[in-house]
N, C-alpha and C. Protein backbone atom coordinates (compact mmCIF):
# COMPACT_ATOMS: atom_id res chain seq x y z
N UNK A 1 0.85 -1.18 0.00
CA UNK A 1 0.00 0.00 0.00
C UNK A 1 0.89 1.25 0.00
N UNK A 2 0.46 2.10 -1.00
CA UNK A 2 1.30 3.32 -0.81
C UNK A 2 -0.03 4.57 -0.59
N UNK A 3 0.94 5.46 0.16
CA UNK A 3 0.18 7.30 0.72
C UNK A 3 0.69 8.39 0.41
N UNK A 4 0.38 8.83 -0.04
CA UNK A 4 0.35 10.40 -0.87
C UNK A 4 -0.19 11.23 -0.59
N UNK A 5 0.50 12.43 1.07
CA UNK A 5 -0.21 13.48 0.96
C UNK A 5 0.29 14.97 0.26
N UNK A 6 -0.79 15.19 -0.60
CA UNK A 6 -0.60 16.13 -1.26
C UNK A 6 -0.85 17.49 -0.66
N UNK A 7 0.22 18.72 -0.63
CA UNK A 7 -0.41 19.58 0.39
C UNK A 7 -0.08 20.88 -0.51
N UNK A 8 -0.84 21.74 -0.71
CA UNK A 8 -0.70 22.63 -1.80
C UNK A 8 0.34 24.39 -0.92
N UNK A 9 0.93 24.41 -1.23
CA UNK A 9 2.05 25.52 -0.63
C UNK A 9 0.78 26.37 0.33
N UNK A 10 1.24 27.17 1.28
CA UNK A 10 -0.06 28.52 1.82
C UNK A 10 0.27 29.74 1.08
N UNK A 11 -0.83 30.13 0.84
CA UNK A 11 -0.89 31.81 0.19
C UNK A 11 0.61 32.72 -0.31
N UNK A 12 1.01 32.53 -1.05
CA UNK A 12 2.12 33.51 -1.31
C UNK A 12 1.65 34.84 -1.70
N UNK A 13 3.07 36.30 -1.41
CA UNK A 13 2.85 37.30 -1.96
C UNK A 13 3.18 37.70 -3.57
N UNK A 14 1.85 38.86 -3.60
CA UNK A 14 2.76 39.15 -5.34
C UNK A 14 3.16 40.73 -4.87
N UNK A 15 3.38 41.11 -3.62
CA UNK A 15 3.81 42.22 -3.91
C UNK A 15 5.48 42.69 -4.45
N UNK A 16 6.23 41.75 -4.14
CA UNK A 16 7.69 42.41 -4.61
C UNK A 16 7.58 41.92 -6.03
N UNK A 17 8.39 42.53 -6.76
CA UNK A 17 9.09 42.36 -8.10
C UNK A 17 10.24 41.33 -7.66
N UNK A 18 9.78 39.47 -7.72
CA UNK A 18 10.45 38.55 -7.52
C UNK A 18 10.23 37.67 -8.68
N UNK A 19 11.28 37.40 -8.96
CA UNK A 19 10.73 35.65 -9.91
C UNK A 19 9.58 34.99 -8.78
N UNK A 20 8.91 34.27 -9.67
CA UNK A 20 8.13 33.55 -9.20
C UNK A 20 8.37 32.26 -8.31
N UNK A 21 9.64 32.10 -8.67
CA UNK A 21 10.10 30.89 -7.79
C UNK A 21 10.65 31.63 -6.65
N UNK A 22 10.50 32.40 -6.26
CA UNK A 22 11.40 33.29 -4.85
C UNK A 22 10.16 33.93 -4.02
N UNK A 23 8.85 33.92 -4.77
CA UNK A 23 8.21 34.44 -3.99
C UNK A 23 7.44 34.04 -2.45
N UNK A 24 7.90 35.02 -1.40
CA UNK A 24 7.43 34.44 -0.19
C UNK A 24 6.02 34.43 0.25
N UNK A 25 5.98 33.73 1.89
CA UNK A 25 4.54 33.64 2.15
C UNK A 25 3.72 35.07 2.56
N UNK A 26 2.78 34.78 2.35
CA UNK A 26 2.37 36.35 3.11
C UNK A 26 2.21 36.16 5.02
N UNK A 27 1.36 37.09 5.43
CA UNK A 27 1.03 36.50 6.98
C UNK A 27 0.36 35.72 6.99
N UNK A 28 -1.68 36.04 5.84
CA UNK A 28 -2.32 35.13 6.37
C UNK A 28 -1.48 33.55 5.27
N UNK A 29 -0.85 33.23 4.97
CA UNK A 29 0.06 32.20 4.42
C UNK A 29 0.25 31.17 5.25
N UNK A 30 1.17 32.07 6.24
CA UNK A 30 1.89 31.66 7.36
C UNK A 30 1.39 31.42 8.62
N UNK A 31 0.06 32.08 9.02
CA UNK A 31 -1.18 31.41 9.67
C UNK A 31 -2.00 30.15 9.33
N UNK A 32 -2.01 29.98 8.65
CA UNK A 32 -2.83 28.70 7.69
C UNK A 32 -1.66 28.01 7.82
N UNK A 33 -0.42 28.00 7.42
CA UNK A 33 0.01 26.50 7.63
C UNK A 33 0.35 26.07 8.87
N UNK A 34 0.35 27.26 9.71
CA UNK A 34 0.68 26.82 10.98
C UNK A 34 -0.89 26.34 11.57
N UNK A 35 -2.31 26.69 11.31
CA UNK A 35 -3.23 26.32 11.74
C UNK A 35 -3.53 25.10 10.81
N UNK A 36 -3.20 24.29 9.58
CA UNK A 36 -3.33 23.21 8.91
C UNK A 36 -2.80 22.22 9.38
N UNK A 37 -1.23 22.64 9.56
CA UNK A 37 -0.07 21.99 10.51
C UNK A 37 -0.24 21.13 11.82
N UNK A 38 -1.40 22.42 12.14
CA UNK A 38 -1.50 21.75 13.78
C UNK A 38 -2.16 20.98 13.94
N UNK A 39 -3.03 20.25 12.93
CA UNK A 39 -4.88 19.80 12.98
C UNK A 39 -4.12 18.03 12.02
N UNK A 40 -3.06 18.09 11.89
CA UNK A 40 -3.02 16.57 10.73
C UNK A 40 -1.95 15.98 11.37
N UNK A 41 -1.30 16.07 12.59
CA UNK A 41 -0.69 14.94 13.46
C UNK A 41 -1.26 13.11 13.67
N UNK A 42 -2.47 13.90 14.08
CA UNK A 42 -3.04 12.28 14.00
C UNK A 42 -3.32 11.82 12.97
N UNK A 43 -3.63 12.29 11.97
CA UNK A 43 -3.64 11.67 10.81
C UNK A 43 -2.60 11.27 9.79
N UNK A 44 -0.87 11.53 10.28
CA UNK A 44 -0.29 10.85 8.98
C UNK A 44 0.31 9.32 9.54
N UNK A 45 0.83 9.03 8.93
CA UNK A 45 1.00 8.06 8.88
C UNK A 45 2.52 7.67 9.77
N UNK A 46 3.30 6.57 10.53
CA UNK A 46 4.20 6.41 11.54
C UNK A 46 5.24 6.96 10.71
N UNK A 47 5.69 6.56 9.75
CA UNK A 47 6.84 6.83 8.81
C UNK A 47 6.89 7.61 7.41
N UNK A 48 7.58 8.78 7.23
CA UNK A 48 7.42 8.68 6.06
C UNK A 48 8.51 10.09 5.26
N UNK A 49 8.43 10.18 3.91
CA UNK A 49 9.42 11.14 3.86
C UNK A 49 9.00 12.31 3.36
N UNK A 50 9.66 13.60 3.35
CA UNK A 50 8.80 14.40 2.87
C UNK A 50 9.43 15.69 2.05
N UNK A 51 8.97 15.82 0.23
CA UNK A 51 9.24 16.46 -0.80
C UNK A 51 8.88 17.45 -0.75
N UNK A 52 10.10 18.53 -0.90
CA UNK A 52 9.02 19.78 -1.38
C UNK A 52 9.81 20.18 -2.90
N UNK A 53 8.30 21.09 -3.36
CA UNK A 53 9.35 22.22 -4.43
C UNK A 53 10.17 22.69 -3.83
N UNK A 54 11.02 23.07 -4.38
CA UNK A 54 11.86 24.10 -4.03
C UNK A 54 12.12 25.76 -4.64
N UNK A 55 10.72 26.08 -4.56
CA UNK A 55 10.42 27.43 -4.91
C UNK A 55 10.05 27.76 -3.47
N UNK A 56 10.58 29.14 -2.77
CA UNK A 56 10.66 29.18 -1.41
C UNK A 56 9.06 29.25 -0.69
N UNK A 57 7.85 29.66 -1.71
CA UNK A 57 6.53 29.40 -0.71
C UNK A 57 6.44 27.96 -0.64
N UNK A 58 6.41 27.27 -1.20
CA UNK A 58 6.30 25.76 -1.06
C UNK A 58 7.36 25.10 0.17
N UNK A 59 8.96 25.65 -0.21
CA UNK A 59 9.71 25.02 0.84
C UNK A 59 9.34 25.90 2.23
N UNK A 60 9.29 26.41 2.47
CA UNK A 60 8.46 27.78 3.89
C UNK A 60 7.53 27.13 4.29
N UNK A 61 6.48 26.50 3.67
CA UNK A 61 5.23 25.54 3.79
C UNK A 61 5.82 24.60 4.65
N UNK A 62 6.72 23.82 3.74
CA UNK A 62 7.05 22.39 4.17
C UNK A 62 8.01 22.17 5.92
N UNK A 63 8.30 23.91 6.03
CA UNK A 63 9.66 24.37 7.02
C UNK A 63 8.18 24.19 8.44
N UNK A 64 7.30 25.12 8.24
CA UNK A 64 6.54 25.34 9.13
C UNK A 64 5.61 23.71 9.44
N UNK A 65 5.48 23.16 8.44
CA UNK A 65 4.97 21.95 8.88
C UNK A 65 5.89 21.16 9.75
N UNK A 66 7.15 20.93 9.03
CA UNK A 66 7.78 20.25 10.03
C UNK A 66 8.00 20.43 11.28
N UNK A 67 8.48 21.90 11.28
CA UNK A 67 8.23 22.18 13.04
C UNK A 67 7.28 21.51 13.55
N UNK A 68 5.70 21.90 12.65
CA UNK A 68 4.60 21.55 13.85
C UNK A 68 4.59 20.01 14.08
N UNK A 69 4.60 19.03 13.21
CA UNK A 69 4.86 17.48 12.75
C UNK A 69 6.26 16.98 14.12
N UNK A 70 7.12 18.28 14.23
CA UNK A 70 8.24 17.07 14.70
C UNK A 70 9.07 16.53 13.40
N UNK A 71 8.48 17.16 12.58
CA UNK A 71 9.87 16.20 11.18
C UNK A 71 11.10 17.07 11.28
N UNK A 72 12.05 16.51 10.89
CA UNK A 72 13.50 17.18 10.97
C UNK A 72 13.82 18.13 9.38
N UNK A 73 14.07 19.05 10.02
CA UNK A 73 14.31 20.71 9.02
C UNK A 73 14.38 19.57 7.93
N UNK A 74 15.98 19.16 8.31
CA UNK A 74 17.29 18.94 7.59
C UNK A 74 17.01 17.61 6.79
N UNK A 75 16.07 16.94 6.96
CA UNK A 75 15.35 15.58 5.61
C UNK A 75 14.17 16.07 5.15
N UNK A 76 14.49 17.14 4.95
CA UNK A 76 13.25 17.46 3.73
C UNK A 76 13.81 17.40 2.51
N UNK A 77 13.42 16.88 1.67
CA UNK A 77 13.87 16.61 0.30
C UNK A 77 13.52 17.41 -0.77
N UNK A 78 14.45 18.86 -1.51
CA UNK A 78 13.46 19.46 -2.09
C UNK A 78 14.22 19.05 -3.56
N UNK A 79 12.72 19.37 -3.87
CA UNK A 79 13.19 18.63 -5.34
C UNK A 79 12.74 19.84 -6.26
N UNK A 80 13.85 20.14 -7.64
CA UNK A 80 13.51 21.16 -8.82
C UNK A 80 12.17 20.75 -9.35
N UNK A 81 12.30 19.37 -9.80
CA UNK A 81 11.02 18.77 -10.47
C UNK A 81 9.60 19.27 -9.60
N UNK A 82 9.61 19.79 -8.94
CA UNK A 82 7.88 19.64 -8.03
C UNK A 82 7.38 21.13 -8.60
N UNK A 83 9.00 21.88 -8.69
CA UNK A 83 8.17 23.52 -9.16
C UNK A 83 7.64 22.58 -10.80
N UNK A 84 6.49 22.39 -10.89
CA UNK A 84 5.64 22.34 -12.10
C UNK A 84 4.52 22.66 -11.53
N UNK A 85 3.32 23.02 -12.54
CA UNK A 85 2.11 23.47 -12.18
C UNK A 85 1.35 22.25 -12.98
N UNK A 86 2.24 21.27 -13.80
CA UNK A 86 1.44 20.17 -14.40
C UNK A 86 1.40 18.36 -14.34
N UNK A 87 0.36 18.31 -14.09
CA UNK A 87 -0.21 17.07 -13.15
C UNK A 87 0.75 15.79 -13.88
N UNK A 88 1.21 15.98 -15.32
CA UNK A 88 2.09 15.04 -15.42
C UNK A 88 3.46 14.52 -15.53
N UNK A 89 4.01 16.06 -15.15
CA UNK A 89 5.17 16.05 -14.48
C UNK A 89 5.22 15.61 -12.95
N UNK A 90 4.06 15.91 -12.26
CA UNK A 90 4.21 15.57 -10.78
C UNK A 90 3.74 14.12 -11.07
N UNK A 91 3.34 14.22 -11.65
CA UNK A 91 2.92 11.84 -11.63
C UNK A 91 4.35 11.67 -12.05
N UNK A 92 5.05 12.14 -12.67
CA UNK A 92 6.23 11.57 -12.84
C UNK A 92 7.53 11.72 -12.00
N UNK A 93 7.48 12.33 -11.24
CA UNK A 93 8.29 13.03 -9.66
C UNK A 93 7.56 11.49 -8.85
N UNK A 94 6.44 11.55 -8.73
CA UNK A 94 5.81 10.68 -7.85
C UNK A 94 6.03 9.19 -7.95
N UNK A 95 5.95 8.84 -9.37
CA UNK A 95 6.05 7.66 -9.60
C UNK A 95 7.64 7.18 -9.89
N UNK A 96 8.29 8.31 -9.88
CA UNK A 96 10.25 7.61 -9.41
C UNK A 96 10.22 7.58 -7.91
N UNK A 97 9.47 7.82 -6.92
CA UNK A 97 9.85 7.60 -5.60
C UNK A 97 10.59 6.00 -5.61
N UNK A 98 11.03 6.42 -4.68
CA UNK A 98 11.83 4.56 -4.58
C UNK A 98 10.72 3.71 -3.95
N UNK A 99 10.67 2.68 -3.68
CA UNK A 99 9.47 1.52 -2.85
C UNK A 99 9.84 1.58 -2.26
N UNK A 100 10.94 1.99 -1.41
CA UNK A 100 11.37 1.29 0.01
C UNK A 100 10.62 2.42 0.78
N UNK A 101 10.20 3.66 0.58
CA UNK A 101 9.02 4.31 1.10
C UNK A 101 7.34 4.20 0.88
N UNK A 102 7.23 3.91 1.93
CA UNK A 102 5.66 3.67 1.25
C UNK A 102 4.68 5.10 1.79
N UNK A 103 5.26 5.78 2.24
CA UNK A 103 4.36 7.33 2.87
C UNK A 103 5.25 8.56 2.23
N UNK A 104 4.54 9.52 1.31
CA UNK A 104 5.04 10.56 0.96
C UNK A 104 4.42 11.80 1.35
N UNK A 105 4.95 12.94 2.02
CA UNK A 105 4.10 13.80 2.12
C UNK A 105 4.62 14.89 0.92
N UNK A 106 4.35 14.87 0.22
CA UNK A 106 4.60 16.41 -0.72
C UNK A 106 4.11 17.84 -0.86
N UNK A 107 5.04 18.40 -0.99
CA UNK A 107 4.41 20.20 -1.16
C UNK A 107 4.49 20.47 -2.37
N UNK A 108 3.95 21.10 -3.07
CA UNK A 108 3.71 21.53 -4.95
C UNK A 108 2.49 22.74 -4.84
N UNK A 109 2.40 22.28 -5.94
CA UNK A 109 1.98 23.74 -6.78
C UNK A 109 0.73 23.53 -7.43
N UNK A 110 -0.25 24.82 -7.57
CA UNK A 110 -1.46 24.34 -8.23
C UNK A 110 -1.52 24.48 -9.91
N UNK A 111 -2.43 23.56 -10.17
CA UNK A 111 -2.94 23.15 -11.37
C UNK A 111 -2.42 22.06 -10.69
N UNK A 112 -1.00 21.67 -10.97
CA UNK A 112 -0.40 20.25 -10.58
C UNK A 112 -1.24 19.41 -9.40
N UNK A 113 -1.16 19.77 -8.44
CA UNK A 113 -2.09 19.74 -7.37
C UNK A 113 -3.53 19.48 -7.36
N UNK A 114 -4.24 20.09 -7.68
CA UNK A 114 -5.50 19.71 -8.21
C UNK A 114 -6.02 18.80 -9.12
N UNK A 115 -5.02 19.05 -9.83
CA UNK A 115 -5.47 17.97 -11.27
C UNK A 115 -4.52 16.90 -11.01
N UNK A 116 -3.97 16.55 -10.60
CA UNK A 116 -3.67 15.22 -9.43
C UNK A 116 -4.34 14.46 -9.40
N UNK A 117 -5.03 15.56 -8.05
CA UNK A 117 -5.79 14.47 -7.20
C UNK A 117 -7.38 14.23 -7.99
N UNK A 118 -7.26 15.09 -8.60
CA UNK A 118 -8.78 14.70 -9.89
C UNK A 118 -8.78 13.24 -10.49
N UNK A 119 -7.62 13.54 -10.86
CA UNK A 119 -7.02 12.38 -11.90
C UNK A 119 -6.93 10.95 -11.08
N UNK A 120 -6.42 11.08 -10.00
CA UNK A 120 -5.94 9.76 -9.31
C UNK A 120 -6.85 9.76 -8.00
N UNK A 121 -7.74 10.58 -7.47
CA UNK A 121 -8.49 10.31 -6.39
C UNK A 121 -9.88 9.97 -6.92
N UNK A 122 -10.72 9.62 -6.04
CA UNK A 122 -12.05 8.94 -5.97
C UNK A 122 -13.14 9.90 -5.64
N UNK A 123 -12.76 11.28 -5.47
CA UNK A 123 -13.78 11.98 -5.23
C UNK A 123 -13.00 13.35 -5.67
N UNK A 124 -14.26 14.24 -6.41
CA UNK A 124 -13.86 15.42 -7.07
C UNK A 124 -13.72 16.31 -5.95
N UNK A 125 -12.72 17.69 -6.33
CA UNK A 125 -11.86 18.55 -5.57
C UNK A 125 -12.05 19.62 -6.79
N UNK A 126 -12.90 20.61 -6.21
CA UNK A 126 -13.02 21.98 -7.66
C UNK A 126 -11.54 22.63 -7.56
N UNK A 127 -11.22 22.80 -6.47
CA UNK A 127 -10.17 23.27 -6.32
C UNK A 127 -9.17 23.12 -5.47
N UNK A 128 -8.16 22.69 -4.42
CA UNK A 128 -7.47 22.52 -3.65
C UNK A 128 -6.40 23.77 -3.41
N UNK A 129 -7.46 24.84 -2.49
CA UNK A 129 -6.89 25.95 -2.38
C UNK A 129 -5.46 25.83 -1.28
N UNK A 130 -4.86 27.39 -1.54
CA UNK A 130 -3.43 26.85 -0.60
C UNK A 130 -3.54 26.73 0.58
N UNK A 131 -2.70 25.84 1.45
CA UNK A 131 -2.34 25.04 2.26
C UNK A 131 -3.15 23.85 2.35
N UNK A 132 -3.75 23.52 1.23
CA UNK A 132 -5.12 22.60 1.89
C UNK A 132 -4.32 21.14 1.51
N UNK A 133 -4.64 20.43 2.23
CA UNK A 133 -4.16 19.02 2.42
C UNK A 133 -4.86 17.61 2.24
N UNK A 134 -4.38 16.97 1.09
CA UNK A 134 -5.26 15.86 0.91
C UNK A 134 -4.48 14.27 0.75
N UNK A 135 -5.12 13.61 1.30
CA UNK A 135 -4.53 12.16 1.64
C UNK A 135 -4.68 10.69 0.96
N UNK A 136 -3.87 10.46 -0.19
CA UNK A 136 -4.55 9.58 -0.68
C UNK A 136 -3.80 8.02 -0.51
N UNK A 137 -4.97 6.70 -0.49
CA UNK A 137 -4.20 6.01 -0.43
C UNK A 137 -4.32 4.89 -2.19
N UNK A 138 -3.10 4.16 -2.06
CA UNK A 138 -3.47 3.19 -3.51
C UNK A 138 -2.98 2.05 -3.02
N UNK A 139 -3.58 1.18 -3.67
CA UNK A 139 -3.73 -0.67 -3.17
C UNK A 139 -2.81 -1.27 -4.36
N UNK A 140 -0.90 -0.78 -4.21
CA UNK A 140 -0.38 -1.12 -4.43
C UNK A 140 1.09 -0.96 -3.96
N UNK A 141 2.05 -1.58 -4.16
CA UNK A 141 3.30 -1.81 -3.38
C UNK A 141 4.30 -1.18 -4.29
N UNK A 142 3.58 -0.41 -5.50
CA UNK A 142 5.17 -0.50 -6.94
C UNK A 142 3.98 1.25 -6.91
N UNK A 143 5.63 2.55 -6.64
CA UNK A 143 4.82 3.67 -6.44
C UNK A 143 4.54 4.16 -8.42
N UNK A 144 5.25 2.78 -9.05
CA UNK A 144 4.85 3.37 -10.70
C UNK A 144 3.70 2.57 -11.34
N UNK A 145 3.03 2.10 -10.23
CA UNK A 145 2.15 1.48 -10.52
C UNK A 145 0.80 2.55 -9.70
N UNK A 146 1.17 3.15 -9.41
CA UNK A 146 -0.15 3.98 -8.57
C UNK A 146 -1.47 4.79 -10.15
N UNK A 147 -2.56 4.43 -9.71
CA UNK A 147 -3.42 4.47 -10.42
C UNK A 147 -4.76 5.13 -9.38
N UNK A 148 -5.88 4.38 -9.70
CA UNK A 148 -7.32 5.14 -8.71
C UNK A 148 -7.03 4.66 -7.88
N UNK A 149 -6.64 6.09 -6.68
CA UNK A 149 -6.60 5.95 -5.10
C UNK A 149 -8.01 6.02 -4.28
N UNK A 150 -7.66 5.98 -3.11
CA UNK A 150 -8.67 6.37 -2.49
C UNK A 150 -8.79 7.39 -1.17
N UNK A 151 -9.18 8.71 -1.54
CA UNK A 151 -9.00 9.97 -0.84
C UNK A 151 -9.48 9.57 0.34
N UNK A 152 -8.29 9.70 1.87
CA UNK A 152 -8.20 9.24 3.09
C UNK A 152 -9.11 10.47 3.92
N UNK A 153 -8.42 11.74 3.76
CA UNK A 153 -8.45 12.58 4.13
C UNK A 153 -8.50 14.32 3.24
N UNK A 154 -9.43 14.72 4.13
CA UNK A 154 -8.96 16.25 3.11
C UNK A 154 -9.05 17.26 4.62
N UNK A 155 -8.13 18.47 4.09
CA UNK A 155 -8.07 19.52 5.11
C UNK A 155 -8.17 20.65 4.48
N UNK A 156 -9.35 21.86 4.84
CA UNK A 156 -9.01 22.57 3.96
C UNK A 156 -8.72 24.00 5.56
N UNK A 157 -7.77 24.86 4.94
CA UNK A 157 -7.63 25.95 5.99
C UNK A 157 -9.18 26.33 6.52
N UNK A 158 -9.71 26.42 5.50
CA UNK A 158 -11.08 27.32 5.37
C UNK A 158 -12.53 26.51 6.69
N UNK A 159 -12.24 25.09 6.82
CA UNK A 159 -12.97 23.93 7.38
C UNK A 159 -12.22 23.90 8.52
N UNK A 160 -11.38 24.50 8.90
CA UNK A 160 -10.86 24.99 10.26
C UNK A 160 -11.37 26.06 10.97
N UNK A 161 -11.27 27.25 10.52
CA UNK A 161 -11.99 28.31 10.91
C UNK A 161 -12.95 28.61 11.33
């Protein structure tokens, strides 16, 4: 069995004149992942590893989760491949994971994100706004074999509040 939580970066700013890959979180950003953060302890799973983009709202995301999680800064895995916004570049990030993990938590980007979990979950998602967090599982052991999952969990900032 493999798990895939997909967690979409929190709110970035467009106010500076930044590349897009540099752009940071805003406040309410940085509230939301720390209030998303705090609410999905019991729900992941004992082991597992965890990807981010490495465009800095996504890795900032993944920084503040770990604090709240207890995961260590320093094994976060960021990967170039995740900055995509398209769902079949991230199936393809996803499906080189190695097997010897069977729990992924990932941070990415939308379109990618959404149309994901459209594609490979069991129940429709209009949108998977930022920080929102969704859990899927698939009833297989080979992560290039992952096909129709079945959505464990969803979190949205907004269903907190």
């Amino acid at each position: 069995m493999k798990n895939l939580i997909l967690i979409r970066h929190a709110k970035s700013s467009w106010d500076a004149p930044l590349h897009d890959k540099d752009r940071p979180l805003t406040h309410h950003g940085i509230k939301d992942a720390h209030l998303v953060s705090s609410k999905v302890k019991n729900v992941l799973p004992k082991t597992y590893v965890v990807w981010s983009s490495s465009a800095k709202r996504a890795s900032d995301t993944a920084i503040i989760f770990a604090q709240n999680i207890s995961y260590p800064i320093e094994c976060i895995i960021y990967k170039d491949d995740l900055y995509t916004f398209d769902e079949k570049k991230l199936e393809k990030v996803i499906k080189s994971c190695n097997n010897l993990f069977d729990n992924i938590i990932l941070f990415g980007h939308n379109g990618a994100v959404t149309n994901f979990v459209n594609r490979f979950g069991d129940v429709s998602i209009e949108n998977v706004p930022t920080t929102g967090f969704v859990s899927l599982q698939f009833e297989t052991d080979d992560w290039t074999k992952i096909d129709t999952g079945k959505i464990k969990k969803i979190i949205f900032p907004k269903d907190l509040k």
